[in-house]
Protein backbone atom coordinates (compact mmCIF):
# COMPACT_ATOMS: atom_id res chain seq x y z
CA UNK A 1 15.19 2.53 -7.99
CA UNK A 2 12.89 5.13 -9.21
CA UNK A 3 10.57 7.10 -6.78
CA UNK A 4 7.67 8.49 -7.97
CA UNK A 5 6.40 10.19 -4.95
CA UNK A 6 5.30 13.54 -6.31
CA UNK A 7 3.50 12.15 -9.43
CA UNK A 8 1.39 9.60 -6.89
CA UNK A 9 -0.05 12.72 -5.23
CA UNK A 10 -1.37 13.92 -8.10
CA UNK A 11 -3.04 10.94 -8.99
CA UNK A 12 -6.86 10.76 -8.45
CA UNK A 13 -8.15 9.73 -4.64
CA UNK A 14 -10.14 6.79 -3.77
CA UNK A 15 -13.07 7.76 -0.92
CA UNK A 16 -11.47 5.77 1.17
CA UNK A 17 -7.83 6.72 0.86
CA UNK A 18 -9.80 10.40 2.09
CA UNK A 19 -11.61 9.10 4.63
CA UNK A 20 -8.68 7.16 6.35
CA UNK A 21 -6.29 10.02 5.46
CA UNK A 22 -2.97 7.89 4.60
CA UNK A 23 -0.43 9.53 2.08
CA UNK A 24 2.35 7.90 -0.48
CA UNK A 25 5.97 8.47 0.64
CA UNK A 26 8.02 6.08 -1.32
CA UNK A 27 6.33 4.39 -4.73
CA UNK A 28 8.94 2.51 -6.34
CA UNK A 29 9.31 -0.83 -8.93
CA UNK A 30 8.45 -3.37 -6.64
CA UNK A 31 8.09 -1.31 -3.52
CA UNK A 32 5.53 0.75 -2.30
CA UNK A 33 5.33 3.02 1.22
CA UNK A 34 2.59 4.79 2.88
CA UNK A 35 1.79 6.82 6.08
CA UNK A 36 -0.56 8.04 8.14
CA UNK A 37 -0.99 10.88 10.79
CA UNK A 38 -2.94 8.70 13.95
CA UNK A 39 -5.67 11.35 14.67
CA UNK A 40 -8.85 10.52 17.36
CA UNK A 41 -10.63 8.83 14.60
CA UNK A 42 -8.22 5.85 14.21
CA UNK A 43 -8.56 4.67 17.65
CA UNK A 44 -11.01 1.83 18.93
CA UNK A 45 -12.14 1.89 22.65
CA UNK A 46 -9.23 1.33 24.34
CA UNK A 47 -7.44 4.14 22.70
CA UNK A 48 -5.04 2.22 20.46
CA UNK A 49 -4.97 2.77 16.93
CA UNK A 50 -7.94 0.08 15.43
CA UNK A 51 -5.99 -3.11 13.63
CA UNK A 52 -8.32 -2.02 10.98
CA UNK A 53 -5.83 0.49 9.94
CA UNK A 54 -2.60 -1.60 10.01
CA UNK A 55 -4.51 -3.61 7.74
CA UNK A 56 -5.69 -0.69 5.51
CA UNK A 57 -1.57 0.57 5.54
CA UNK A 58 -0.59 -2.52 4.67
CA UNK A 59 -3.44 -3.30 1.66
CA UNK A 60 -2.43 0.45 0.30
CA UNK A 61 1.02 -0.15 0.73
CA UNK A 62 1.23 -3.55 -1.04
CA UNK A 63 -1.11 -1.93 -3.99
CA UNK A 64 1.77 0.62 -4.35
CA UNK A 65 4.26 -2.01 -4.90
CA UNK A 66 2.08 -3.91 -7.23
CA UNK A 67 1.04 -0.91 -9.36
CA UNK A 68 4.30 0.68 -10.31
CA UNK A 69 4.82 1.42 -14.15
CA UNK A 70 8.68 1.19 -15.71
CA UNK A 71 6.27 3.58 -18.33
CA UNK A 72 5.32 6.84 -16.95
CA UNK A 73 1.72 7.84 -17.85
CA UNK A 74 0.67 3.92 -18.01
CA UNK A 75 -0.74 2.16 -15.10
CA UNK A 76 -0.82 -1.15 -13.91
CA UNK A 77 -4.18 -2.37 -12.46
CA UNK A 78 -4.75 -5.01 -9.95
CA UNK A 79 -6.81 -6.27 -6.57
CA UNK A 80 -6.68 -7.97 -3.35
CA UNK A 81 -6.85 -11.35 -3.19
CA UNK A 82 -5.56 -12.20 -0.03
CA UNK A 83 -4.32 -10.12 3.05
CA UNK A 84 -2.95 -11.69 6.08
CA UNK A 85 -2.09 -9.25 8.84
CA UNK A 86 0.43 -10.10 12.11
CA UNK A 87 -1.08 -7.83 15.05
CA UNK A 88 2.23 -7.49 17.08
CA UNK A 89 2.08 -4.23 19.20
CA UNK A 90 -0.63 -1.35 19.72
CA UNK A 91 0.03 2.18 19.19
CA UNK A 92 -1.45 4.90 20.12
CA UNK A 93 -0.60 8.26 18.01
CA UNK A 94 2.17 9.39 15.76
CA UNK A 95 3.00 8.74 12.79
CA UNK A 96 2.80 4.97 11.16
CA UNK A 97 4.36 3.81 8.25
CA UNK A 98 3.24 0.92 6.31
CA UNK A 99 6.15 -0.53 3.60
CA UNK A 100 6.18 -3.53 1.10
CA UNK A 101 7.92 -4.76 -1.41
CA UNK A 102 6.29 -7.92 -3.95
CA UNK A 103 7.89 -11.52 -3.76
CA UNK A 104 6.93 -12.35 -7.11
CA UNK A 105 5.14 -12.43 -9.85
CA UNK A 106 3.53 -15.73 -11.66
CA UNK A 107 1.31 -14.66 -14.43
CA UNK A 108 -1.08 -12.55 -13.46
CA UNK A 109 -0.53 -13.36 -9.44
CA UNK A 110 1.68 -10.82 -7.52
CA UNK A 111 2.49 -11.94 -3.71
CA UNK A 112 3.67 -8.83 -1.44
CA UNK A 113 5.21 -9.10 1.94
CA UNK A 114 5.20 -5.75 4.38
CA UNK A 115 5.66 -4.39 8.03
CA UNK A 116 4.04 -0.81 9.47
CA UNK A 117 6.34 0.86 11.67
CA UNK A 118 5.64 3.88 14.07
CA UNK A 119 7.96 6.69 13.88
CA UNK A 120 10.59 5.26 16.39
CA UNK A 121 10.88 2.21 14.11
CA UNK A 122 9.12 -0.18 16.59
CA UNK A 123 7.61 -2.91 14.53
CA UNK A 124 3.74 -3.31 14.98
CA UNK A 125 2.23 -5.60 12.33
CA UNK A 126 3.75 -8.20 9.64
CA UNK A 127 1.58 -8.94 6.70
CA UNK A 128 1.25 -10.87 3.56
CA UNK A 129 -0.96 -10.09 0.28
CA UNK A 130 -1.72 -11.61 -2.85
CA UNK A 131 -3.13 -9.64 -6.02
CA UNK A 132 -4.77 -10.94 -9.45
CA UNK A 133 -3.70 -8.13 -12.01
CA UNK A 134 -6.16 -7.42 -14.31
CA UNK A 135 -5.38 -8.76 -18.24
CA UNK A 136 -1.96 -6.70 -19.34
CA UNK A 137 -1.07 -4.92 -15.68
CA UNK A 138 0.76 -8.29 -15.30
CA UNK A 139 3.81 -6.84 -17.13
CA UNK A 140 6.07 -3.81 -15.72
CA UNK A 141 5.35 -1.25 -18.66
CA UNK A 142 1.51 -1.72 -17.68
CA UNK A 143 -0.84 0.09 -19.88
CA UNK A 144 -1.97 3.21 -21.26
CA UNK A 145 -4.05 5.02 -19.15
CA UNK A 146 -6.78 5.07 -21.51
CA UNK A 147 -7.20 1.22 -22.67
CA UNK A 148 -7.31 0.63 -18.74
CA UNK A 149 -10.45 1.39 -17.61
C-alpha cells in the first residue's frame, strides 16, 4: 500500500476543505483517511460536534479513497452520488478521524464504506457512499492532470 500523505497536502484546497479545517492522514489505493481538530465552530447547540461534520469526514474521506492514482502526477476525478451516514454517538472535542476504503468498482460507479472515530477509537458514525467518476478516472492510472479539467 502506497501512502501519499505529503503529496495530498500540497495539492490545491477546496473553500470548503478551509472552512471546515479537516486534513489528509492516510491517502492510499483504495483507502482514504482524514481528520479534524473539533474547535467551537463544529458544535451545534447542545455542544456536540454537528452530524454535519461526520458527514463532511466521511464524504472527504471516501473521495480520498476514490481518487487515488497508481500514476503519480495523474488524477482521478469523481462525485457524490450517494452518502448515507449512521449517527451512533456524539462527541464533543478532540480529534476525529474519518477512514474508508471503496467496495468496488463497476464502470464508472465506485461504492465506499467508512467509520469516523475519535481519538480513543470509540466509534461514532458508519457510512456508505457511491461516486460516478467522470469519463477515464474510472481506471487506477487516472489521467493527466492536464486533459482533466
Amino acid at each position: 500500500m502506497t501512502d501519499r500523505s505529503a503529496n495530498a497536502n500540497e495539492r490545491r484546497r477546496s473553500g470548503y476543505r478551509t472552512l471546515i479545517g479537516y486534513k489528509t492522514r492516510t491517502w492510499a489505493e483504495n483507502f482514504g483517511e482524514v481528520e479534524l481538530q473539533i474547535g467551537p465552530q463544529h458544535l451545534n447547540t447542545l455542544d456536540i460536534v454537528h452530524g454535519g461534520i461526520y458527514a463532511t469526514l466521511l464524504d472527504a474521506a471516501f473521495g480520498h479513497a476514490v481518487s487515488f492514482c497508481t500514476v503519480p502526477g495523474n488524477v482521478r476525478r469523481s462525485t457524490t452520488v450517494s452518502l448515507t451516514t449512521t449517527y451512533l454517538k456524539g462527541a464533543r472535542g478532540g480529534c476525529l478521524v474519518a477512514s474508508a476504503k471503496v467496495d468496488g468498482i463497476e464502470g464508472r460507479l465506485a461504492t465506499c464504506s467508512g467509520e469516523v472515530r475519535d481519538e480513543a477509537g470509540n466509534l461514532l458514525a458508519l457510512g456508505q457512499g457511491s461516486f460516478l467518476y467522470f469519463p477515464g478516472s474510472e481506471h487506477p492510472e487516472g489521467l493527466p492532470r492536464k486533459s482533466s479539467t
